[in-house]
N, C-alpha and C. Protein backbone atom coordinates (compact mmCIF):
# COMPACT_ATOMS: atom_id res chain seq x y z
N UNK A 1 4.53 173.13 -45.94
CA UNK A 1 3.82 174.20 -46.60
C UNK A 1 4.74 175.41 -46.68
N UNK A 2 5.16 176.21 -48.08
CA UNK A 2 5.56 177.47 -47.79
C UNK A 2 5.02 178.55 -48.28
N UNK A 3 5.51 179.45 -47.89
CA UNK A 3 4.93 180.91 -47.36
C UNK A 3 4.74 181.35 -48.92
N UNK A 4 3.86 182.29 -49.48
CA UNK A 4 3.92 182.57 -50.49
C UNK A 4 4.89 183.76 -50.83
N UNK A 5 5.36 183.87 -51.93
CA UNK A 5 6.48 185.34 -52.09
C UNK A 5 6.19 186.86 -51.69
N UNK A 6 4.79 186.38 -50.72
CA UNK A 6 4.56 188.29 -50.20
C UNK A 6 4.82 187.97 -48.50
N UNK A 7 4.89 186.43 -48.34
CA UNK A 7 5.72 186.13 -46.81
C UNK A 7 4.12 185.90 -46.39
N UNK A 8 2.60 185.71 -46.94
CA UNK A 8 1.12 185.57 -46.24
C UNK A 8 1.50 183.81 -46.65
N UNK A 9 0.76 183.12 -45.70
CA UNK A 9 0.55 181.81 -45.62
C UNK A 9 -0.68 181.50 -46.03
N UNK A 10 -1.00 180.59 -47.32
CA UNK A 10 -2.20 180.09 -47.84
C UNK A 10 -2.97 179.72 -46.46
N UNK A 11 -3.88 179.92 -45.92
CA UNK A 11 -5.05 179.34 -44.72
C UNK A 11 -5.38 178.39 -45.27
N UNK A 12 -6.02 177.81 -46.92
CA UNK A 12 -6.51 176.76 -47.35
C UNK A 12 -5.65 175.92 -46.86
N UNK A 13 -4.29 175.92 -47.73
CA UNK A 13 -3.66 174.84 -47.27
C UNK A 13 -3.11 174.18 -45.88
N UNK A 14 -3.48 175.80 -45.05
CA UNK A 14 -2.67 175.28 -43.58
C UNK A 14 -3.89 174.72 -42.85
N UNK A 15 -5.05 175.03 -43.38
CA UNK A 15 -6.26 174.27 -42.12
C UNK A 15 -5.72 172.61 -43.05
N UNK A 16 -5.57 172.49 -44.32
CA UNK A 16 -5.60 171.17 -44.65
C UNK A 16 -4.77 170.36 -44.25
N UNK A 17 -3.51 170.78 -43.67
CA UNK A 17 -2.54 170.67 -43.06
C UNK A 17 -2.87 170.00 -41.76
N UNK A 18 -3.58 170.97 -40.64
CA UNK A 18 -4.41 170.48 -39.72
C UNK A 18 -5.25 169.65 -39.66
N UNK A 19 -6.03 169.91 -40.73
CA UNK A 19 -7.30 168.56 -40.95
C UNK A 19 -6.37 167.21 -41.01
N UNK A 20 -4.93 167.06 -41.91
CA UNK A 20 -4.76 165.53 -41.97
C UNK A 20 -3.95 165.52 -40.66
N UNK A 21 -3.15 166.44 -40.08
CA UNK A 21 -2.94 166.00 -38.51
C UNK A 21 -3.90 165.68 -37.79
N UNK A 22 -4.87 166.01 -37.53
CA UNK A 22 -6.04 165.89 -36.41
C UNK A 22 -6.51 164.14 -37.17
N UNK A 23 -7.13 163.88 -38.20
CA UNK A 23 -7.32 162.86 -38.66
C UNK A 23 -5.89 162.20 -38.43
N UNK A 24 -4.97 162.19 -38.56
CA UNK A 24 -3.96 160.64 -37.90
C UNK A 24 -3.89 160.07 -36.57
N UNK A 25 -4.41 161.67 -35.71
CA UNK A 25 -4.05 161.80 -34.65
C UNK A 25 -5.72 160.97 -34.10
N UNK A 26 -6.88 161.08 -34.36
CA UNK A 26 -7.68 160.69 -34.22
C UNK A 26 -8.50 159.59 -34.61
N UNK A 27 -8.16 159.55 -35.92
CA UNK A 27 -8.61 158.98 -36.69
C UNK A 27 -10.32 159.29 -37.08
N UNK A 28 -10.11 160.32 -37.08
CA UNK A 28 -11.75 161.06 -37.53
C UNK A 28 -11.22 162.41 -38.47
N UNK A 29 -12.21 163.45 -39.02
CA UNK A 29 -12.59 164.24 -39.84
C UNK A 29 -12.61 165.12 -39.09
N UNK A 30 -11.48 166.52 -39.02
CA UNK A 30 -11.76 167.70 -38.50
C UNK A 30 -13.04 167.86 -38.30
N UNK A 31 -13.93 168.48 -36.84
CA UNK A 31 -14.85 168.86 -37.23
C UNK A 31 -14.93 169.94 -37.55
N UNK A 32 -15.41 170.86 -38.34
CA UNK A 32 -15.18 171.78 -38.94
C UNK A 32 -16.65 172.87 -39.01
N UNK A 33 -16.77 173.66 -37.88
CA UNK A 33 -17.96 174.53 -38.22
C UNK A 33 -17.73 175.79 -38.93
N UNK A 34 -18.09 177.34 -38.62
CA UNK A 34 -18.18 178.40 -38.88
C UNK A 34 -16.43 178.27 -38.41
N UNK A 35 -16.03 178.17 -37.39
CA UNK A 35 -14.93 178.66 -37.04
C UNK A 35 -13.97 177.49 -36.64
N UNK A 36 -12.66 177.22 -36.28
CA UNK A 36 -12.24 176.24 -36.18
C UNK A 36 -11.68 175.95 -34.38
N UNK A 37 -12.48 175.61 -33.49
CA UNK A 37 -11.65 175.77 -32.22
C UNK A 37 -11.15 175.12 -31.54
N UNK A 38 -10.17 175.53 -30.91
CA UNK A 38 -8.57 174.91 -30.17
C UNK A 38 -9.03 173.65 -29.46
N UNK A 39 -10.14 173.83 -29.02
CA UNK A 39 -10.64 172.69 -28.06
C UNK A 39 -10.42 171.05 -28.95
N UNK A 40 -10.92 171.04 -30.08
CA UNK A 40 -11.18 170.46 -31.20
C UNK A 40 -9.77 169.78 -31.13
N UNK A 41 -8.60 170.28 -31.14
CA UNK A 41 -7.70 169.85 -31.56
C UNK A 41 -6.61 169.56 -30.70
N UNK A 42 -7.58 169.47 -28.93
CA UNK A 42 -6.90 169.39 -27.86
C UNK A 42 -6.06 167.71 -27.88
N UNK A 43 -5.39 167.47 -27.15
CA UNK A 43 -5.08 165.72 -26.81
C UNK A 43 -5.96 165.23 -26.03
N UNK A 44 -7.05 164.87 -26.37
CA UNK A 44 -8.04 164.36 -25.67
C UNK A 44 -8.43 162.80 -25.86
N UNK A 45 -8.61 161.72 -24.98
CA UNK A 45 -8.99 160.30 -25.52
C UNK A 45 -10.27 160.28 -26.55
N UNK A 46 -9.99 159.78 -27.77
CA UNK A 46 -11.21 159.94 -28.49
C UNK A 46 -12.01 158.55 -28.27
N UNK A 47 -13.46 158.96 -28.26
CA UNK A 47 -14.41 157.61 -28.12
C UNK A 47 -14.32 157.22 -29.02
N UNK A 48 -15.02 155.81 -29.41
CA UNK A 48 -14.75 155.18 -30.75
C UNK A 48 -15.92 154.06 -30.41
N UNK A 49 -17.39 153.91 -31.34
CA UNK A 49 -18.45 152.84 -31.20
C UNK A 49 -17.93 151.43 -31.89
N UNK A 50 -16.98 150.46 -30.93
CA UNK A 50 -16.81 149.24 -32.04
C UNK A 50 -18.45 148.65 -32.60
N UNK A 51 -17.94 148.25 -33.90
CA UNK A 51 -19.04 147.55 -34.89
C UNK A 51 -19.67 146.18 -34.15
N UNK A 52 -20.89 145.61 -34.20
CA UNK A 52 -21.70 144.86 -33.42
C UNK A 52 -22.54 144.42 -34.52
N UNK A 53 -22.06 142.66 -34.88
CA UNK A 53 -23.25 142.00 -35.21
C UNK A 53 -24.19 141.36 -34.11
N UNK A 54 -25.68 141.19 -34.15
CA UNK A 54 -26.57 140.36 -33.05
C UNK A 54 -27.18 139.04 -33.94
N UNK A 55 -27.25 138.16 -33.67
CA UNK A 55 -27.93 137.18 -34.09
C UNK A 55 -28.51 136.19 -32.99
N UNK A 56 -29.96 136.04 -33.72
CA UNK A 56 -30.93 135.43 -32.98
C UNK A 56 -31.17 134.15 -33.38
N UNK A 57 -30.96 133.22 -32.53
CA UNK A 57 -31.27 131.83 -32.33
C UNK A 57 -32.60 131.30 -31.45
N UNK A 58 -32.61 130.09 -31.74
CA UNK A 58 -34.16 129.54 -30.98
C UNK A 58 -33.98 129.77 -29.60
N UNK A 59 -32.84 129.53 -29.03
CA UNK A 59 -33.16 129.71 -27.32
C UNK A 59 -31.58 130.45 -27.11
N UNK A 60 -31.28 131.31 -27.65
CA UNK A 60 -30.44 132.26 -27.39
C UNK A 60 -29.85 133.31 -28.31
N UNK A 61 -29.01 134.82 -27.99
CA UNK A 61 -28.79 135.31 -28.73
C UNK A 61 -27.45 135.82 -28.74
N UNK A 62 -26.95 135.98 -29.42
CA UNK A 62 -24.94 135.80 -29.36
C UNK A 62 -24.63 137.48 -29.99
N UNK A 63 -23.98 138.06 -29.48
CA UNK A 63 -23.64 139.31 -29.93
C UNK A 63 -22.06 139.23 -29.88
N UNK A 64 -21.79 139.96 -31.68
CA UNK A 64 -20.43 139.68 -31.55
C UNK A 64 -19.63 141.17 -31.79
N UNK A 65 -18.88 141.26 -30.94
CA UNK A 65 -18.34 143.03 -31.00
C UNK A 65 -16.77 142.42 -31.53
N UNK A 66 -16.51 143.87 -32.43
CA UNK A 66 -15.32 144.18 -32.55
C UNK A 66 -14.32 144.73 -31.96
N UNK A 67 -13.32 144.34 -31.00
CA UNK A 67 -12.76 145.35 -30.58
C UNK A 67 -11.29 145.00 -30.68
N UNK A 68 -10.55 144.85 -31.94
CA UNK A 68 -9.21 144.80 -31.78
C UNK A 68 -8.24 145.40 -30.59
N UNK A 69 -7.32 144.24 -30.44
CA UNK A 69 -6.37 145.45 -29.47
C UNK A 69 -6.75 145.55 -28.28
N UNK A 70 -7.90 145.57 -28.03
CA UNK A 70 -8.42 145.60 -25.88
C UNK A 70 -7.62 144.56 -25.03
N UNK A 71 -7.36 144.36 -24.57
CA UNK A 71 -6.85 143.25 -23.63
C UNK A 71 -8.18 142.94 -22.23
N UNK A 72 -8.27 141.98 -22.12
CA UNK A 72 -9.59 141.06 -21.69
C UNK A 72 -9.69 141.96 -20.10
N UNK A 73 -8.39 142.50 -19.42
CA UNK A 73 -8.98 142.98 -18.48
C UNK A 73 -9.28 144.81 -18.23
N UNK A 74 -9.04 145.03 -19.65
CA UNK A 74 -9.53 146.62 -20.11
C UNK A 74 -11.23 146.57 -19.99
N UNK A 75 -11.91 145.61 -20.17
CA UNK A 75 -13.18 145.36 -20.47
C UNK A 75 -14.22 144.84 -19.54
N UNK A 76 -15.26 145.74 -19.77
CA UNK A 76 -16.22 145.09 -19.16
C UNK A 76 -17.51 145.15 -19.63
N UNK A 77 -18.27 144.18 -19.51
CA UNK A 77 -19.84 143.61 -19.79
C UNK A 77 -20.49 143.66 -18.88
N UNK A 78 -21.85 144.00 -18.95
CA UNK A 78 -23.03 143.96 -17.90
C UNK A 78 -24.32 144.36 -18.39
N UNK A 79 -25.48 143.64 -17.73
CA UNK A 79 -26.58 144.02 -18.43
C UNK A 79 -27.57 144.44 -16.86
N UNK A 80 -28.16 145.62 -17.79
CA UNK A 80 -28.69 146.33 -16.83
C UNK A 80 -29.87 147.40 -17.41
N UNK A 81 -31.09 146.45 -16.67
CA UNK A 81 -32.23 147.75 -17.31
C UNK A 81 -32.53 146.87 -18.09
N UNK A 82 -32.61 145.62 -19.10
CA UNK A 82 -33.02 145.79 -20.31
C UNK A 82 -31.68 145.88 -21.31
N UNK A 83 -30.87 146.26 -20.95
CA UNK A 83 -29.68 146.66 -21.98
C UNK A 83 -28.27 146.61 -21.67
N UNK A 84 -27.83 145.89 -22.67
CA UNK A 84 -26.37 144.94 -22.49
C UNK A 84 -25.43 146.18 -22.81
N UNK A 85 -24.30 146.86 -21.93
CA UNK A 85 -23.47 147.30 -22.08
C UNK A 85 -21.78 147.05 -22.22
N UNK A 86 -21.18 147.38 -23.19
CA UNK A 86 -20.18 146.56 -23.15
C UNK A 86 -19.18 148.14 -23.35
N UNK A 87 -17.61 148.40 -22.48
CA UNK A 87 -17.02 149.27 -22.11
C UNK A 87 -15.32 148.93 -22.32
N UNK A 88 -14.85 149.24 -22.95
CA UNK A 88 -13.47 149.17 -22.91
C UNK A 88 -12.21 150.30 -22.71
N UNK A 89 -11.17 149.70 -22.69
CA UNK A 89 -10.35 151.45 -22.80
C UNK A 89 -9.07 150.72 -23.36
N UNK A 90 -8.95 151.26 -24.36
CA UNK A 90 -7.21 151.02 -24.99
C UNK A 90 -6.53 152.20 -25.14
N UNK A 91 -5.40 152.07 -24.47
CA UNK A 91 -4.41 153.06 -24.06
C UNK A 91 -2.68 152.94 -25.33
N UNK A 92 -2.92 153.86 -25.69
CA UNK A 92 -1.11 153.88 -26.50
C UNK A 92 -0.19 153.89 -25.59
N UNK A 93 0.52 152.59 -25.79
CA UNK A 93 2.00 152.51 -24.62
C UNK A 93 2.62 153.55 -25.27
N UNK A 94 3.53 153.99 -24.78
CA UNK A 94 4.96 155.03 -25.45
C UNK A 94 5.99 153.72 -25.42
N UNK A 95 6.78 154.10 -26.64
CA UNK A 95 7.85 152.84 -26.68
C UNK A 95 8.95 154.46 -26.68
N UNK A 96 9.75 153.57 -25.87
CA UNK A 96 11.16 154.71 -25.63
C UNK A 96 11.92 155.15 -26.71
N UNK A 97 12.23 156.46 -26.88
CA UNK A 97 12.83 156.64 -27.62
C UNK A 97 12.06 156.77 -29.01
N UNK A 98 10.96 157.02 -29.31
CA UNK A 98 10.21 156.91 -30.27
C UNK A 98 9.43 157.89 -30.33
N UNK A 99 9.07 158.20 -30.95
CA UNK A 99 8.58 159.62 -31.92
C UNK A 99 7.15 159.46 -33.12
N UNK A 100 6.21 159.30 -32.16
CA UNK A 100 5.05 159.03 -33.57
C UNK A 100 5.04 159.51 -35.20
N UNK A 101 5.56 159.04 -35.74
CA UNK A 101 5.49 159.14 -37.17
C UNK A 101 3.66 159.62 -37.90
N UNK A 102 2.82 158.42 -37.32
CA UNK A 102 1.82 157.98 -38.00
C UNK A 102 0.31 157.86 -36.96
N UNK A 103 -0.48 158.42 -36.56
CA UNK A 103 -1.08 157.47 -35.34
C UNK A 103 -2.69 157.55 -36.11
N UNK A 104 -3.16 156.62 -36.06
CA UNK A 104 -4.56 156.56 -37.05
C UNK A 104 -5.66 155.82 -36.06
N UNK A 105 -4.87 154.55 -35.32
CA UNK A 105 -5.75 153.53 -34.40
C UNK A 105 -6.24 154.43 -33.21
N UNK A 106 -7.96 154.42 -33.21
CA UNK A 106 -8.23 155.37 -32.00
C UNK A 106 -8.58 154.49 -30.68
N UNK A 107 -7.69 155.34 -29.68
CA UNK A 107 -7.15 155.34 -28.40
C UNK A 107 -8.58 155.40 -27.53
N UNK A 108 -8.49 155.27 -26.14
CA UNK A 108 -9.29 155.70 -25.46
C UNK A 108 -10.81 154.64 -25.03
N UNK A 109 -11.83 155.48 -24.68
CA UNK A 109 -12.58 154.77 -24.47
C UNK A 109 -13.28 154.65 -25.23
N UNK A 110 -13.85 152.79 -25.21
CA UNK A 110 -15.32 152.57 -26.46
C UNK A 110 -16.05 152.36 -25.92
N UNK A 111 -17.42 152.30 -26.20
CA UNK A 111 -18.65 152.23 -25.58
C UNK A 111 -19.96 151.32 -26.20
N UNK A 112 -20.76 150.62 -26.15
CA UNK A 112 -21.55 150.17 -27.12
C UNK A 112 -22.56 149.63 -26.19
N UNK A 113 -23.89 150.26 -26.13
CA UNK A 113 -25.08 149.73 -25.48
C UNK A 113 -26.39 148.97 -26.44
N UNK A 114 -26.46 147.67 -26.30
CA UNK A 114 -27.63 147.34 -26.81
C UNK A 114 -28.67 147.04 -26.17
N UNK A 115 -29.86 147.36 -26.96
CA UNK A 115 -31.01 147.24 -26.28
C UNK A 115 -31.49 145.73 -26.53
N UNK A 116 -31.71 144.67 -25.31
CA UNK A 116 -31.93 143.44 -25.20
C UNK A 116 -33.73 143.07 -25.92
N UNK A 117 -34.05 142.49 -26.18
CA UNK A 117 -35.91 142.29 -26.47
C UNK A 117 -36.17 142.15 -24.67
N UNK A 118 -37.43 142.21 -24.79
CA UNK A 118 -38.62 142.34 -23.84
C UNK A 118 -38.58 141.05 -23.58
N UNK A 119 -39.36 140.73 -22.08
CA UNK A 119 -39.87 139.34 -21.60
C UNK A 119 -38.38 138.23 -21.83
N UNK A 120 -37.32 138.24 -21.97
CA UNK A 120 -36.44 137.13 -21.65
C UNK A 120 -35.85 137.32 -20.33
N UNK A 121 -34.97 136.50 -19.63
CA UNK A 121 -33.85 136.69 -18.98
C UNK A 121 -32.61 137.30 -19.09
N UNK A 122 -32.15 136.97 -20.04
CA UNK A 122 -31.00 137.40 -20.91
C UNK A 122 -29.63 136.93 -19.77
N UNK A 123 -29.82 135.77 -19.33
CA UNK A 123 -29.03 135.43 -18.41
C UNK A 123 -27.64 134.80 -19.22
N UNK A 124 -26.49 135.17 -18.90
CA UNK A 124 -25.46 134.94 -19.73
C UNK A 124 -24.81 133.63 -19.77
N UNK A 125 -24.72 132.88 -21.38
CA UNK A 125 -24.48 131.62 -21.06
C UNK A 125 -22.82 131.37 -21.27
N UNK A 126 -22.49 132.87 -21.64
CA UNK A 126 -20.95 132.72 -22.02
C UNK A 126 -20.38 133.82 -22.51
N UNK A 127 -19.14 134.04 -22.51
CA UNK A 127 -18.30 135.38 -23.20
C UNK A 127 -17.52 134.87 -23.24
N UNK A 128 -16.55 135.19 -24.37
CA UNK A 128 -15.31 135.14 -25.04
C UNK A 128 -14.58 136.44 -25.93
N UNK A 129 -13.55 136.14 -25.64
CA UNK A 129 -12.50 137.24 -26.11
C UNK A 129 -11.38 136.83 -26.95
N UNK A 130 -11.50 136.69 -28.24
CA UNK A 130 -10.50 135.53 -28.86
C UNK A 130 -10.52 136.49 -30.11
N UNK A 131 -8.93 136.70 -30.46
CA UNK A 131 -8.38 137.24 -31.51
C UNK A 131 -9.03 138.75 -31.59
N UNK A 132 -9.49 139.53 -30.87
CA UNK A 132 -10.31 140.91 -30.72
C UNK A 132 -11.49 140.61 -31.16
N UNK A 133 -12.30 139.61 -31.11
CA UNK A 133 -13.52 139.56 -31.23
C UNK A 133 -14.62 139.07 -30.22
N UNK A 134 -15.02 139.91 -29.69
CA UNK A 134 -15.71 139.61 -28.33
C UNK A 134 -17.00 138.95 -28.73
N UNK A 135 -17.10 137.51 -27.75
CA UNK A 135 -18.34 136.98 -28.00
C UNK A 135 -19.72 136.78 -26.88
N UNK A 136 -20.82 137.37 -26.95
CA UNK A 136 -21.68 137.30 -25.58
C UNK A 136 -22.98 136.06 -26.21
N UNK A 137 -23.06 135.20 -25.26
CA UNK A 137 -24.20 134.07 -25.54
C UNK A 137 -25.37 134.65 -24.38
N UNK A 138 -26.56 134.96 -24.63
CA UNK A 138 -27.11 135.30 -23.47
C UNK A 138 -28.45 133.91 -24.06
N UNK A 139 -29.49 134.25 -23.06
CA UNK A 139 -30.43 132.82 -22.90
C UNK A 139 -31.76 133.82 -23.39
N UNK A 140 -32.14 132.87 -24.12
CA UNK A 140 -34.05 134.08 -24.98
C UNK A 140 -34.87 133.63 -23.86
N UNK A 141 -35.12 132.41 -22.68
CA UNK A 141 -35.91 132.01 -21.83
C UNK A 141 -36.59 133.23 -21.47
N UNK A 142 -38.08 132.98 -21.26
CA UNK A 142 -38.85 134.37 -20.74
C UNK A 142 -38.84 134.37 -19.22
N UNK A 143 -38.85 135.66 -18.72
CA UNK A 143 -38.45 135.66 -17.73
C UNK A 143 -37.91 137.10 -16.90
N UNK A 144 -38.06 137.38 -15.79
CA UNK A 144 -37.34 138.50 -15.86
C UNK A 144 -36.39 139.22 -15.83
N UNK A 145 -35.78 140.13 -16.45
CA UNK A 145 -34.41 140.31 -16.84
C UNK A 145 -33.86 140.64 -15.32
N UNK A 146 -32.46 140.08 -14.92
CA UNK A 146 -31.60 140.89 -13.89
C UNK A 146 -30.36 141.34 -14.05
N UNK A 147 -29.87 142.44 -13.48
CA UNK A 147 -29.15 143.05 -13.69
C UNK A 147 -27.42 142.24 -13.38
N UNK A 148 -27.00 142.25 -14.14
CA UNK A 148 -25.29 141.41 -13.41
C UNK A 148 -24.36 141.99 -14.78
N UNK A 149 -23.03 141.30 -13.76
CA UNK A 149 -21.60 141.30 -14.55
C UNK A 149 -21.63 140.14 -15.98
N UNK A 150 -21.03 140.38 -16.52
CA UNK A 150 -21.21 139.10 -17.40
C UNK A 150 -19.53 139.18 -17.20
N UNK A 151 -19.08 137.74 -16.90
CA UNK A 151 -17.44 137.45 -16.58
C UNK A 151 -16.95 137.31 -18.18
N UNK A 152 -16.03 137.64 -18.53
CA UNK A 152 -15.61 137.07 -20.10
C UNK A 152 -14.38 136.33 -19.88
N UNK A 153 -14.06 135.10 -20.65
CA UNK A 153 -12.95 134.22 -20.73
C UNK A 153 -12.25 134.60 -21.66
């Protein structure tokens, strides 16, 4: 960006400036109220809700999360209350000598709680972690729900 010929700096263009740094850096949309503040634009891990299909079968229900990139022991599953929580954290290695050009993939922790139906067990018949697509088999048997780890393979 340069200075205009009275030496004042366009603000339009320099918040826009900011807006597409903060968006590479985040991979989100300045938030942008009345005023613009520092906090906003701190280095902070940004959360990120991976996407979740559920599908219901006769005697079970399989939930399949997205989470590119996690590695199987960043993660964890558990159901508790009624409601299946699933928790990850992906961290940016630094490669030596390297200098971020570009950074768009958001870092940090994800989070995603679903709420299970009423009257089953929801006792887990399986998890998988294959190609970043996490898979949970739980059981529709009625029954009452208990609280546990769900192990993923």
């Amino acid at each position: 960006m340069q200075p205009h010929d009275n030496g004042s700096l366009n603000i339009d263009a320099a918040l826009g400036d900011v807006a597409r740094i903060y968006r590479s850096i985040t991979g989100q949309d300045l938030p942008l109220g009345n005023t613009v503040r520092a906090h906003y634009l701190a280095n902070v891990p940004v959360r990120s809700i991976p996407a979740v299909d559920c599908w219901e079968l006769e005697k079970e229900l399989l939930i399949v999360v997205d989470l590119p990139g996690i590695a199987r022991d960043s993660l964890q599953v558990r159901i508790e209350q009624g409601l299946l929580h699933v928790f990850a954290r992906r961290e940016r290695g630094p490669l030596e000598s390297a200098r971020p050009a570009a950074l768009e993939r958001p870092m940090g922790t994800f989070e995603r709680t679903i709420v299970l139906p009423r009257n089953i067990t929801a006792e887990p018949l399986g998890a998988e972690l294959v190609d970043g697509t996490l898979r949970i088999r739980l059981s529709r048997k009625e029954g009452p729900m208990v609280s546990r780890t769900v192990q993923v393979s």
